[in-house]
C-alpha atoms as a PDB file:
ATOM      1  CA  UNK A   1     -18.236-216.110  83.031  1.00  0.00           C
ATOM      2  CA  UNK A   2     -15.876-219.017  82.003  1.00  0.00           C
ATOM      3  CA  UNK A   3     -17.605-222.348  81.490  1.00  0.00           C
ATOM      4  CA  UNK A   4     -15.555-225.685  81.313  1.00  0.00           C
ATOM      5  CA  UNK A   5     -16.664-228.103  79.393  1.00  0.00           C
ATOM      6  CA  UNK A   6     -15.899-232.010  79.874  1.00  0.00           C
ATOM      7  CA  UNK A   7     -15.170-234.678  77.787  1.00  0.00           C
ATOM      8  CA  UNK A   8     -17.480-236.015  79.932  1.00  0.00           C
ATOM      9  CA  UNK A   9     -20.136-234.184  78.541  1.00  0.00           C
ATOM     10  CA  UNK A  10     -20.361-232.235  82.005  1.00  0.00           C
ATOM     11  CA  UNK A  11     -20.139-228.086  82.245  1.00  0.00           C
ATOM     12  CA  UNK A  12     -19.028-225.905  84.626  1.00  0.00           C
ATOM     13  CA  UNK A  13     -20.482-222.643  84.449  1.00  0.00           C
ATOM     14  CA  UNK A  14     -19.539-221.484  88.007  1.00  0.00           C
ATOM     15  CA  UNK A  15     -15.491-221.488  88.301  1.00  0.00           C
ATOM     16  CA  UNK A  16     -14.179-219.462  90.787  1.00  0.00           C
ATOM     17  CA  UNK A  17     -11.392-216.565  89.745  1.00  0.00           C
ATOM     18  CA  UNK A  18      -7.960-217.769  91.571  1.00  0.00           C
ATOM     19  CA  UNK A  19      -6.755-220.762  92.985  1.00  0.00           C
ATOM     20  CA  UNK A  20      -8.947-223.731  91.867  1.00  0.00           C
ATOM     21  CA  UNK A  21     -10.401-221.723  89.172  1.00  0.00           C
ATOM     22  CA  UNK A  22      -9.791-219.380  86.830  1.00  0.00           C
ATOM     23  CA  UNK A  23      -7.062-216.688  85.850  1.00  0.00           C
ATOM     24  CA  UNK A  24      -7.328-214.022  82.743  1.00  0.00           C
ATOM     25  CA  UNK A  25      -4.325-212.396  81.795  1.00  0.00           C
ATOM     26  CA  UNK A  26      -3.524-210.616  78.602  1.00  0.00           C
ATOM     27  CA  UNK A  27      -6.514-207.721  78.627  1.00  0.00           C
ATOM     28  CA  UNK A  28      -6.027-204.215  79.160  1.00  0.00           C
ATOM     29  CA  UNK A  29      -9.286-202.106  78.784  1.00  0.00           C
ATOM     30  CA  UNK A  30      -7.519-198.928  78.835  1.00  0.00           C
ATOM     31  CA  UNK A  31      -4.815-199.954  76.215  1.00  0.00           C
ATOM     32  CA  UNK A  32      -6.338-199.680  72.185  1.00  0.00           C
ATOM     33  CA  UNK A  33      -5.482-202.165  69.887  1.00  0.00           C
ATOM     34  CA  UNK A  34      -5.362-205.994  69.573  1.00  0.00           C
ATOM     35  CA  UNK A  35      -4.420-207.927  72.624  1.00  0.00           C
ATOM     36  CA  UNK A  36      -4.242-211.675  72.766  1.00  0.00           C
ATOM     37  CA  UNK A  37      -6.517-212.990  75.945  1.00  0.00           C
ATOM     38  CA  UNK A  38      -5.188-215.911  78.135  1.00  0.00           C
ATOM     39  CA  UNK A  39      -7.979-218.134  80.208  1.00  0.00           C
ATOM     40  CA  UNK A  40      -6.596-220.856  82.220  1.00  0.00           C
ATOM     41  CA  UNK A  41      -8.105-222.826  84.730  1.00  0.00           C
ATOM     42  CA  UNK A  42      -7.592-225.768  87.292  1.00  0.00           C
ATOM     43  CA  UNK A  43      -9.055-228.616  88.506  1.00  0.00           C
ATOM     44  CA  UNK A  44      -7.842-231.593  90.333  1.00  0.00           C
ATOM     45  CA  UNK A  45      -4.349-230.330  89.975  1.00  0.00           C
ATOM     46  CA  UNK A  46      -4.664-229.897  86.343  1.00  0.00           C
ATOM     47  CA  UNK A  47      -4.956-226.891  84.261  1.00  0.00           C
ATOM     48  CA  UNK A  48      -5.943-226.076  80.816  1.00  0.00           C
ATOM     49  CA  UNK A  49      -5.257-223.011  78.651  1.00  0.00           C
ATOM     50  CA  UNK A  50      -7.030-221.123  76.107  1.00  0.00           C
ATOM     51  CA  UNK A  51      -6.417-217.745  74.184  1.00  0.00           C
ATOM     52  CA  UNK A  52      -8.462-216.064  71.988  1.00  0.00           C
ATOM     53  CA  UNK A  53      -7.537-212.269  70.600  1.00  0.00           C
ATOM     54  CA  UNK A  54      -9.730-209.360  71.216  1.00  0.00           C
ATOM     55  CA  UNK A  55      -9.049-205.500  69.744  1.00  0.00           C
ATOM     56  CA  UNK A  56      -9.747-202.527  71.894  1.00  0.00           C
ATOM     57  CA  UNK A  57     -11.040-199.738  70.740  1.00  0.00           C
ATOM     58  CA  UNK A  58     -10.775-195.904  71.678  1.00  0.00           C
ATOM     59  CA  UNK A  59     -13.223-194.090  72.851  1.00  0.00           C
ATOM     60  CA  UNK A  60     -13.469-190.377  72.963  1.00  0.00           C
ATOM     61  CA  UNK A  61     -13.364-188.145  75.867  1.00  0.00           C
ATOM     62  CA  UNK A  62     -16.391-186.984  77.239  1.00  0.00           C
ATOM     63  CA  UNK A  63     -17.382-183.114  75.584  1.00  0.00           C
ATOM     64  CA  UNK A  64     -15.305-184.366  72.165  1.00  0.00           C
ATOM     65  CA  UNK A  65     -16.732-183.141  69.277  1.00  0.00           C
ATOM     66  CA  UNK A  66     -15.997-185.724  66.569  1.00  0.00           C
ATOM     67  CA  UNK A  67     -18.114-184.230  64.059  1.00  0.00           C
ATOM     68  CA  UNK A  68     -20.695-180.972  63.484  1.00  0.00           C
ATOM     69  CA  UNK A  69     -23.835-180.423  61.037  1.00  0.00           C
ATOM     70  CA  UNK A  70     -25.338-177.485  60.188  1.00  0.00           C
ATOM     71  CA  UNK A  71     -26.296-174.439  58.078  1.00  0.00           C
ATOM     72  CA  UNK A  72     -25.261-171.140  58.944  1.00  0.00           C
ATOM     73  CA  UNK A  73     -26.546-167.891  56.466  1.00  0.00           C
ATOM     74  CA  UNK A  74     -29.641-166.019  57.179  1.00  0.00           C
END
């Protein structure tokens, strides 16, 4: 959800993705590592920008074993 907030004082938590609304560019879940985020969003013919930087992490493949405990002997 992207909410706009006024200098107004008024809030818009309902912005539509695409023309009129909002845009996000920047992210790609499947890529690891930091990635800078990009929100814009227009109203009246005017749009405003924001960024904000978000890491992605790796995540292991299903049936990895990324570690093992035990005791073997008799």
């Amino acid at each position: 959800m992207v909410t706009a907030a006024y200098t107004d004082g008024v809030t818009d938590e309902v912005l539509a993705e695409g023309y009129g609304g909002y845009a996000v560019s920047g992210y790609d879940p499947d890529v690891p590592g930091r990635q800078t985020v990009t929100v814009s969003y227009t109203v009246a013919d005017r749009t405003r920008t924001a960024a904000f930087h978000v890491e992605v992490l790796d995540q292991p493949v299903a049936g990895d074993i990324t570690s093992t405990t035990g005791r073997c002997g008799t």
